[in-house]
C-alpha atoms as a PDB file:
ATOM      1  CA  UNK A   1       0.000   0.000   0.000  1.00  0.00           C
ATOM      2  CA  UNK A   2       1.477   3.200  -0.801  1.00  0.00           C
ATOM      3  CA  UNK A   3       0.749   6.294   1.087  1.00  0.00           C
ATOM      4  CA  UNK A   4      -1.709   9.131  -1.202  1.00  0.00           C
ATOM      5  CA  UNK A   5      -1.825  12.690   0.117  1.00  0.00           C
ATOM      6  CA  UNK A   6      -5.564  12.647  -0.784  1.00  0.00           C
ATOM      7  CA  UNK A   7      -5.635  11.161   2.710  1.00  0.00           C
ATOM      8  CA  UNK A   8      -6.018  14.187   4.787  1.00  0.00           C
ATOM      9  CA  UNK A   9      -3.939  15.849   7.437  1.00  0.00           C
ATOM     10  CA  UNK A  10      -3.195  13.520  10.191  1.00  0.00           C
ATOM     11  CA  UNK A  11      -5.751  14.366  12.848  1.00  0.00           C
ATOM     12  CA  UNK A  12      -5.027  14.826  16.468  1.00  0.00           C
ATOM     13  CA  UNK A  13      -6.101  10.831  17.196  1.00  0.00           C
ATOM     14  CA  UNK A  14      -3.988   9.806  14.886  1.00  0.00           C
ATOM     15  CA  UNK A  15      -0.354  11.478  16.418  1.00  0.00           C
ATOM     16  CA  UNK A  16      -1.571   9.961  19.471  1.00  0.00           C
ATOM     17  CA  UNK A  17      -1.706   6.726  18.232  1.00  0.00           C
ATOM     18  CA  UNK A  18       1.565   6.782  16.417  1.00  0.00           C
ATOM     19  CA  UNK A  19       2.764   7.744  19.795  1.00  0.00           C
ATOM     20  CA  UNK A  20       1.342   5.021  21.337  1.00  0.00           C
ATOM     21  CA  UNK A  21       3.426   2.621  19.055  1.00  0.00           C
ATOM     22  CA  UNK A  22       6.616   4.715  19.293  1.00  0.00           C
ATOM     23  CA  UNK A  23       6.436   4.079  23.377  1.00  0.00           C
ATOM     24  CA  UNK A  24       5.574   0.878  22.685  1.00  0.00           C
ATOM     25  CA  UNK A  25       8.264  -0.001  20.284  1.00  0.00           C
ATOM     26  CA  UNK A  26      10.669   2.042  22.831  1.00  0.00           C
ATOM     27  CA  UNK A  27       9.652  -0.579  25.824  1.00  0.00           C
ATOM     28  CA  UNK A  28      10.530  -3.609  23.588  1.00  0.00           C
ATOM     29  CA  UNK A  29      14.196  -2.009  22.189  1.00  0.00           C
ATOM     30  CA  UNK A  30      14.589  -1.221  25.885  1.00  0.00           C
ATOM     31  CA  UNK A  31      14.269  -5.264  26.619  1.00  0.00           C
ATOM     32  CA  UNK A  32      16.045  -6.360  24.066  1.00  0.00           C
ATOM     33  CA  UNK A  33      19.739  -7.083  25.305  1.00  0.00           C
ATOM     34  CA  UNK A  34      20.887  -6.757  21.995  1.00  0.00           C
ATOM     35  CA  UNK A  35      19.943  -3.353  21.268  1.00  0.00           C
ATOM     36  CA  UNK A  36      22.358  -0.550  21.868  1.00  0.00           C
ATOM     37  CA  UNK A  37      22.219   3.160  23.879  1.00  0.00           C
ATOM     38  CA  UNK A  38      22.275   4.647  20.286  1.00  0.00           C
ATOM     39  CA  UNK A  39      19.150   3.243  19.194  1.00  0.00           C
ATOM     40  CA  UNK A  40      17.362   3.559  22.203  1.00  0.00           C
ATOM     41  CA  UNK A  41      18.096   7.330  22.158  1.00  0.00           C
ATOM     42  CA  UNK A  42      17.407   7.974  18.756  1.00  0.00           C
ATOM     43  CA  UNK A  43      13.890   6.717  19.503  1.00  0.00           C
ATOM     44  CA  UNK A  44      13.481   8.540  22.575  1.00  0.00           C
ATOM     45  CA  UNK A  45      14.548  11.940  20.348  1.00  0.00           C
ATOM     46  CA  UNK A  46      12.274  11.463  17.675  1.00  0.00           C
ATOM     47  CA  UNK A  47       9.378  10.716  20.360  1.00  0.00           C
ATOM     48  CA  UNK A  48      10.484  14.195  21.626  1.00  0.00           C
ATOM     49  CA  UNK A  49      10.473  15.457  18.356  1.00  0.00           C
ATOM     50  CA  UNK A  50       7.104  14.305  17.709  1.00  0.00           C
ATOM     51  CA  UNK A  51       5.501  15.919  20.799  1.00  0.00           C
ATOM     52  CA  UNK A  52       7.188  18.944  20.489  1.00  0.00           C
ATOM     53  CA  UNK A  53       5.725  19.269  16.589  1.00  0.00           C
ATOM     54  CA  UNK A  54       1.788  17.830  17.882  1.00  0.00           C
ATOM     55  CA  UNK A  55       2.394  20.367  21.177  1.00  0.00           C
ATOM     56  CA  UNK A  56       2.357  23.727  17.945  1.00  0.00           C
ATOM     57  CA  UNK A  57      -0.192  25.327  17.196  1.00  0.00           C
ATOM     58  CA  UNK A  58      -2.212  24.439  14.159  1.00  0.00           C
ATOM     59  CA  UNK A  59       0.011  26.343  10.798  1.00  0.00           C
ATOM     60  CA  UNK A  60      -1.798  28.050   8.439  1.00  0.00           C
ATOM     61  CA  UNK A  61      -1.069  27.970   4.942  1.00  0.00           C
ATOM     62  CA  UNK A  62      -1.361  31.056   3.157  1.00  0.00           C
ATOM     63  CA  UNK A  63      -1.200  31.472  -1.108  1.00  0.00           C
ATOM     64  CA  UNK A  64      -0.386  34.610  -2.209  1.00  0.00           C
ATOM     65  CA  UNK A  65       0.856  34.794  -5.742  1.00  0.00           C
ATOM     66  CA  UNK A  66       3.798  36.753  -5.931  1.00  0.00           C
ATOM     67  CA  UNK A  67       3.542  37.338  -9.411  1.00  0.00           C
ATOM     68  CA  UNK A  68       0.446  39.459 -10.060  1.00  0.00           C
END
């Protein structure tokens, strides 16, 4: 399945559950002896990533044509 943009916007719901599955998928690298510090980190950043960008406000798009 390959992703369309006639999708939508991801709705609020939806970061929520993608967070859900990033902590989940943070508990199980966390118990698995073979994975490292790196990876665990990385995950943790881009969780922090990801609820710093859902924490912004809603962005606007505005189309102004530049050329008229």
């Amino acid at each position: 399945m390959q992703y369309r943009r006639s999708i939508g916007v991801m709705r609020q719901d939806d970061w929520q559950e993608l967070m859900n599955m990033l902590n989940h998928y943070l508990q199980y690298v966390q118990n698995d002896p073979a994975s490292s510090n790196d990876q665990i980190n990385d995950i943790k950043l881009l969780i922090h990533k990801l609820q710093h960008h859902i924490d912004l406000p809603p962005q606007r798009t505005y189309s102004f044509n530049r050329w008229s």
